[in-house]
PDB file of N, CA and C in Angstrom:
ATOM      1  N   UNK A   1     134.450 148.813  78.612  1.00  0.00           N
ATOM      2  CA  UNK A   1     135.373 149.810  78.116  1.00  0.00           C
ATOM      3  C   UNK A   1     135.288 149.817  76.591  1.00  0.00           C
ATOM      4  N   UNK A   2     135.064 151.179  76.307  1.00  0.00           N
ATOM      5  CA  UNK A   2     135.042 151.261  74.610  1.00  0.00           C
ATOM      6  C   UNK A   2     136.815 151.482  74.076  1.00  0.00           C
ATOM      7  N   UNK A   3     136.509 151.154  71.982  1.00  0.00           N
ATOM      8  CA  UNK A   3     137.833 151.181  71.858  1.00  0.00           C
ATOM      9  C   UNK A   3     138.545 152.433  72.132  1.00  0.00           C
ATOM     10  N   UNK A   4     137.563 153.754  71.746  1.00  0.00           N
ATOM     11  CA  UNK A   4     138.384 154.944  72.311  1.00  0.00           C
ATOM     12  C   UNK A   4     138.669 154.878  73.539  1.00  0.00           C
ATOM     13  N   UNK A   5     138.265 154.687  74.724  1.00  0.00           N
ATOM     14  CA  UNK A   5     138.658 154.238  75.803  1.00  0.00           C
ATOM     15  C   UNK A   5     140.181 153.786  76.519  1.00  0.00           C
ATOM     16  N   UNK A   6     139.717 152.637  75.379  1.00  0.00           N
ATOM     17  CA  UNK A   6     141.379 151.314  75.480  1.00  0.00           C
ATOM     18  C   UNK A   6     141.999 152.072  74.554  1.00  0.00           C
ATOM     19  N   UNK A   7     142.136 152.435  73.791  1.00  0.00           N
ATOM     20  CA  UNK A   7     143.438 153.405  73.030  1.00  0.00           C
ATOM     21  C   UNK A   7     143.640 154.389  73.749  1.00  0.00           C
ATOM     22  N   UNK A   8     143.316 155.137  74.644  1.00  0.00           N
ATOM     23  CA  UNK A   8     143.775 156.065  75.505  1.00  0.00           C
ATOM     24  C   UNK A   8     144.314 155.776  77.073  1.00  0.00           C
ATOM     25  N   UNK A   9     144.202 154.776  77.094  1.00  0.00           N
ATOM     26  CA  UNK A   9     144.499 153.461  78.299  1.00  0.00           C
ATOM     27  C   UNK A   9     145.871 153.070  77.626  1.00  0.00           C
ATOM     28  N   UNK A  10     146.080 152.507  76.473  1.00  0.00           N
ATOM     29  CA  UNK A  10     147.205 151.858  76.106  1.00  0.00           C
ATOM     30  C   UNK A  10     148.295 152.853  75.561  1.00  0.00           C
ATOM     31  N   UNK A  11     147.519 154.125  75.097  1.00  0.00           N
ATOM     32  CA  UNK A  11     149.005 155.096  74.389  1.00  0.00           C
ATOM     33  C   UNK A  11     149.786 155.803  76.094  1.00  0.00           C
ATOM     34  N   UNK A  12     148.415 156.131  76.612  1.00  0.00           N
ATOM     35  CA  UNK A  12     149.201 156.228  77.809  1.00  0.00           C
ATOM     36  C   UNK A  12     149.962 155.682  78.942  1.00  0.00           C
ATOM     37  N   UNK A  13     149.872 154.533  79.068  1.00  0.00           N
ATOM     38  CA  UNK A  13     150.670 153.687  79.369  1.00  0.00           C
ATOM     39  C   UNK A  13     151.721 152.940  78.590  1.00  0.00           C
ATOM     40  N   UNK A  14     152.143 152.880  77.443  1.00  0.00           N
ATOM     41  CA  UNK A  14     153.315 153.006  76.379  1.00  0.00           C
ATOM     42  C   UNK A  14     154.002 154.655  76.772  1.00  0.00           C
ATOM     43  N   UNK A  15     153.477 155.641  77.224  1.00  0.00           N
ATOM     44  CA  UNK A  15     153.744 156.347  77.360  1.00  0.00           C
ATOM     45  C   UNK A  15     154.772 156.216  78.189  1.00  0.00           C
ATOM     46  N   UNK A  16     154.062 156.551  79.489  1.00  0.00           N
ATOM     47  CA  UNK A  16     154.834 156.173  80.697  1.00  0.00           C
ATOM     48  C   UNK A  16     156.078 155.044  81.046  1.00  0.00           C
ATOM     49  N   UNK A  17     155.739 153.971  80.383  1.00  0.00           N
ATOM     50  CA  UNK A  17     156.933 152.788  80.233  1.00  0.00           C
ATOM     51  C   UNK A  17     158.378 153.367  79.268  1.00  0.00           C
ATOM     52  N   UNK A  18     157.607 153.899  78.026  1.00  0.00           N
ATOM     53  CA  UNK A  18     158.740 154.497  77.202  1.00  0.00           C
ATOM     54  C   UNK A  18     160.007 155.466  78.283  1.00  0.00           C
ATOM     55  N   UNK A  19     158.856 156.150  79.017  1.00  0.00           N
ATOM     56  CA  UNK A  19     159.654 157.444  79.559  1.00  0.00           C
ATOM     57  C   UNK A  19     160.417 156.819  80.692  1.00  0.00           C
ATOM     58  N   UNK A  20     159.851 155.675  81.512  1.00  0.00           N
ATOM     59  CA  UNK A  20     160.407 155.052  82.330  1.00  0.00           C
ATOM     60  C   UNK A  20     161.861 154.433  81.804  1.00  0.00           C
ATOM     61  N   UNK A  21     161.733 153.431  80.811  1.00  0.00           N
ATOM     62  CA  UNK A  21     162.958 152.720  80.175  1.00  0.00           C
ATOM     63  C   UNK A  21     164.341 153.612  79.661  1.00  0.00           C
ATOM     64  N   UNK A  22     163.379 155.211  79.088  1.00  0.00           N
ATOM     65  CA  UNK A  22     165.025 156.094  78.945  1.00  0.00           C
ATOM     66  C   UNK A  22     165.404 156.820  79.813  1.00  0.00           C
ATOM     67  N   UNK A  23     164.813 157.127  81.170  1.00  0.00           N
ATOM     68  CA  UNK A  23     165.538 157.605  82.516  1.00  0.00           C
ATOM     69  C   UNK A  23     166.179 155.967  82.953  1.00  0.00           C
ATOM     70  N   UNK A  24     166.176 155.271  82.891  1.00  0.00           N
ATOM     71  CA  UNK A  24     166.459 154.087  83.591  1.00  0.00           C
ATOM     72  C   UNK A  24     167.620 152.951  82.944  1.00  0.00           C
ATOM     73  N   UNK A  25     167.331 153.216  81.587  1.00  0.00           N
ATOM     74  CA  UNK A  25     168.387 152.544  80.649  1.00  0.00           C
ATOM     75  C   UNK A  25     168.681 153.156  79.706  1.00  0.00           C
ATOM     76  N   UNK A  26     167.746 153.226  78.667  1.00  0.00           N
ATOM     77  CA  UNK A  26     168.656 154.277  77.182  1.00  0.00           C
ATOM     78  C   UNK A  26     167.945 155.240  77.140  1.00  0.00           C
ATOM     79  N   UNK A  27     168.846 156.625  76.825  1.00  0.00           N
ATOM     80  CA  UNK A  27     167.562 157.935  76.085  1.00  0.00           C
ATOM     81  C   UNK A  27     167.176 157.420  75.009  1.00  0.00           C
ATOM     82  N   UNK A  28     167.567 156.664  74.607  1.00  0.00           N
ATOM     83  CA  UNK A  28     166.657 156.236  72.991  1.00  0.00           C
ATOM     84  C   UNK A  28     165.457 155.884  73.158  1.00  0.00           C
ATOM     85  N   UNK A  29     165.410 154.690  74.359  1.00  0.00           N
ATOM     86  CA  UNK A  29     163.906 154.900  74.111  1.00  0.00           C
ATOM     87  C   UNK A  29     162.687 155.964  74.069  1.00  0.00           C
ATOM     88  N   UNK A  30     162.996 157.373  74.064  1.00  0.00           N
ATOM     89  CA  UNK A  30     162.517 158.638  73.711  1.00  0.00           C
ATOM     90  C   UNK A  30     161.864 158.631  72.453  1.00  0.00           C
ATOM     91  N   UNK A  31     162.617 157.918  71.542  1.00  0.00           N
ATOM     92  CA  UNK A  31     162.217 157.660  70.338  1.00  0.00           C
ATOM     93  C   UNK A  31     160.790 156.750  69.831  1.00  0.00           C
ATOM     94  N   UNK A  32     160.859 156.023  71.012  1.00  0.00           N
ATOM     95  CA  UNK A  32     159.518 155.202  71.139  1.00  0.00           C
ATOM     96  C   UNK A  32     158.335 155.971  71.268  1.00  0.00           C
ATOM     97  N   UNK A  33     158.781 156.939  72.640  1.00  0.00           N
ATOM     98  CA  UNK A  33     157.655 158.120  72.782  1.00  0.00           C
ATOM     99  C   UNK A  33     157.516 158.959  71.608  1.00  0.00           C
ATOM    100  N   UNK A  34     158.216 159.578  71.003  1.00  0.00           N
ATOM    101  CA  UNK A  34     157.840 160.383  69.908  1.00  0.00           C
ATOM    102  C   UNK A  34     156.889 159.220  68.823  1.00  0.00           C
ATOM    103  N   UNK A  35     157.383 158.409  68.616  1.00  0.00           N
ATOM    104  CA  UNK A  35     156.773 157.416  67.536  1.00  0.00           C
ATOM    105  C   UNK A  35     154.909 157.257  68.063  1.00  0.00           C
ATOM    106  N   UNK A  36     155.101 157.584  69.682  1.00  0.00           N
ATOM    107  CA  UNK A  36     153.253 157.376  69.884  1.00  0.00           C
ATOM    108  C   UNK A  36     152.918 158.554  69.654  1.00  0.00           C
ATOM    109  N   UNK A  37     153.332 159.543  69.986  1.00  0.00           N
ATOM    110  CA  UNK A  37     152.542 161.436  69.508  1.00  0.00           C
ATOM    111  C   UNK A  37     152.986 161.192  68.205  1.00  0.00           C
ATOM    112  N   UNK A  38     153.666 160.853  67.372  1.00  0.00           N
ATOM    113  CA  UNK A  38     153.361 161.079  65.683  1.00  0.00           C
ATOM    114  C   UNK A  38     152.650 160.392  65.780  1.00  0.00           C
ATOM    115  N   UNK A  39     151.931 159.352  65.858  1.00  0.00           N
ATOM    116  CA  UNK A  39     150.759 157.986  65.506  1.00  0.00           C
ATOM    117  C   UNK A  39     149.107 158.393  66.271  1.00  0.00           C
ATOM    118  N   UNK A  40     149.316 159.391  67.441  1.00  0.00           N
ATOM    119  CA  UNK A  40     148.537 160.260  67.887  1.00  0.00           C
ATOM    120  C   UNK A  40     147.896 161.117  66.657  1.00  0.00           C
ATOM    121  N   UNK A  41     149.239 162.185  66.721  1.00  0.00           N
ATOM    122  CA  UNK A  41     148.628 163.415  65.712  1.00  0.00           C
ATOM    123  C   UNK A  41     148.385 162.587  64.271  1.00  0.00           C
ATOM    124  N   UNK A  42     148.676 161.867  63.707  1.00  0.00           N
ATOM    125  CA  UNK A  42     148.564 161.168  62.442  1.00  0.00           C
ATOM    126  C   UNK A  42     146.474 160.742  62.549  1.00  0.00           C
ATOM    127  N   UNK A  43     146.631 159.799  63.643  1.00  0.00           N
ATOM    128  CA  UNK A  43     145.267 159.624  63.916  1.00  0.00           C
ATOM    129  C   UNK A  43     144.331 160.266  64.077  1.00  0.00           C
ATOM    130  N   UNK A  44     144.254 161.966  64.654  1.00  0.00           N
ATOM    131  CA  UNK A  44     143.952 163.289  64.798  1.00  0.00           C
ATOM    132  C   UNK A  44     143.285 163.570  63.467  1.00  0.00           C
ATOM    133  N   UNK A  45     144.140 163.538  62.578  1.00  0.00           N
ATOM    134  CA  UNK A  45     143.785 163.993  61.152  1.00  0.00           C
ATOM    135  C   UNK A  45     143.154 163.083  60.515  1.00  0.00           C
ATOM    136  N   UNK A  46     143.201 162.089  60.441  1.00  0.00           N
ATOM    137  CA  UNK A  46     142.689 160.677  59.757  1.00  0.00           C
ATOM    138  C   UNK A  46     141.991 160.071  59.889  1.00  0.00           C
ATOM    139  N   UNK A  47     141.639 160.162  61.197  1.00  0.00           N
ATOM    140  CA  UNK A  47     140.828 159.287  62.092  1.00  0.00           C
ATOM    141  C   UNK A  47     141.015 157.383  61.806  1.00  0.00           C
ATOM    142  N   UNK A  48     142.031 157.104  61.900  1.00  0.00           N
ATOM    143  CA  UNK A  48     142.384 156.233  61.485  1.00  0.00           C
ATOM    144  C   UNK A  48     143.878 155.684  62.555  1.00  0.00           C
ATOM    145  N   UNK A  49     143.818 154.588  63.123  1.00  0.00           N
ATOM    146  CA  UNK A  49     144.649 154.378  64.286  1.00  0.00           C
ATOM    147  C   UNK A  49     145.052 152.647  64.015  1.00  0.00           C
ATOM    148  N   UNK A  50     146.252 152.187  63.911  1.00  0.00           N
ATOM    149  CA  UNK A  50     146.568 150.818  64.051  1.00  0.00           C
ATOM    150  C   UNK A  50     146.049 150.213  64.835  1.00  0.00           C
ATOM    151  N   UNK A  51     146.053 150.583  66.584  1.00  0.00           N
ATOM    152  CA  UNK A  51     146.046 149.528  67.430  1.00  0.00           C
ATOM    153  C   UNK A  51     144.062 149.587  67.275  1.00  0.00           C
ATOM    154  N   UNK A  52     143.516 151.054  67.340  1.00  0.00           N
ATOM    155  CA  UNK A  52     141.847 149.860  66.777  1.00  0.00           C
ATOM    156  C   UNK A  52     141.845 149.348  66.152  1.00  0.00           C
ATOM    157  N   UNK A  53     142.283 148.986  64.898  1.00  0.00           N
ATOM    158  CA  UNK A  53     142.093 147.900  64.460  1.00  0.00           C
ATOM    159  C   UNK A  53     142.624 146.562  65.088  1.00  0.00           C
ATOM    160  N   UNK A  54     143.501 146.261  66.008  1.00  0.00           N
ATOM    161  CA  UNK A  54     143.536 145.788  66.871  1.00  0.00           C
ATOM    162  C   UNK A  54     142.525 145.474  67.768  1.00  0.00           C
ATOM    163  N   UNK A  55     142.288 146.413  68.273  1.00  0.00           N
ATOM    164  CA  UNK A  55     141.440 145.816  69.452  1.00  0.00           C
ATOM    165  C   UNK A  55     140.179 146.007  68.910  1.00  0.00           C
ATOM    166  N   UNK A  56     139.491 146.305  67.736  1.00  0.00           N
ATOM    167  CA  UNK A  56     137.939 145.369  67.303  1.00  0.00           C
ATOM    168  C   UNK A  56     138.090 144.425  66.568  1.00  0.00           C
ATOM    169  N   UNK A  57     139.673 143.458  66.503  1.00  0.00           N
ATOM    170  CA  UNK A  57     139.598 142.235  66.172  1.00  0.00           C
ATOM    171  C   UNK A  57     140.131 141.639  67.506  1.00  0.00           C
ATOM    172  N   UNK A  58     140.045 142.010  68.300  1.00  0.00           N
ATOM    173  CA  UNK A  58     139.931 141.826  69.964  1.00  0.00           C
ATOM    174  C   UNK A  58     138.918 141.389  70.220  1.00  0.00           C
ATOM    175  N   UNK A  59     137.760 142.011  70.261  1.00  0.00           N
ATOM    176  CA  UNK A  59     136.244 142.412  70.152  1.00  0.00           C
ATOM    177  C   UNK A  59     135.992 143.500  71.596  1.00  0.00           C
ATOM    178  N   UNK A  60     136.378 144.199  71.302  1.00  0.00           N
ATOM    179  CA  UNK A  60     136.218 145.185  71.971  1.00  0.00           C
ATOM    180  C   UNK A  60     135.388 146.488  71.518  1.00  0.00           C
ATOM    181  N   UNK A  61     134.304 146.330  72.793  1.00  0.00           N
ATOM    182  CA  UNK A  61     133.280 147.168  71.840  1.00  0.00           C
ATOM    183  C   UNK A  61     133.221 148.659  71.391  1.00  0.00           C
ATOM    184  N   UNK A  62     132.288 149.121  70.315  1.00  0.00           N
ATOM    185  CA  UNK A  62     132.552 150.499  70.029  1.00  0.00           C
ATOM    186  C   UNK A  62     132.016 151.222  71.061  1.00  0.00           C
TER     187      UNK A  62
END
């Protein structure tokens, strides 16, 4: 699995948990979800993403 790969593996599943935790306990955690589509579209433009850098000091390949 490449890192684009695992970053689309992991935002979407932060996804889903976020959305899970504010039907289930707080709407706030909504706020979590918005925080991954701004860090999405931010990355869009930039090409530049936190969690790769994460995971190619993982070693997870390109």
């Amino acid at each position: 699995m490449t890192i684009n790969e695992s970053l689309r593996l992991i935002a979407g599943v932060m996804i889903l948990v976020s959305l899970y935790l504010a039907t289930n306990f707080s709407i706030n955690w909504l706020w979590f979800t918005a925080f991954i589509g701004v860090n999405l579209l931010q990355s869009s433009f930039t090409k530049w993403c936190p969690m790769m850098a994460v995971l190619k000091k993982l070693g997870v390949k390109s």
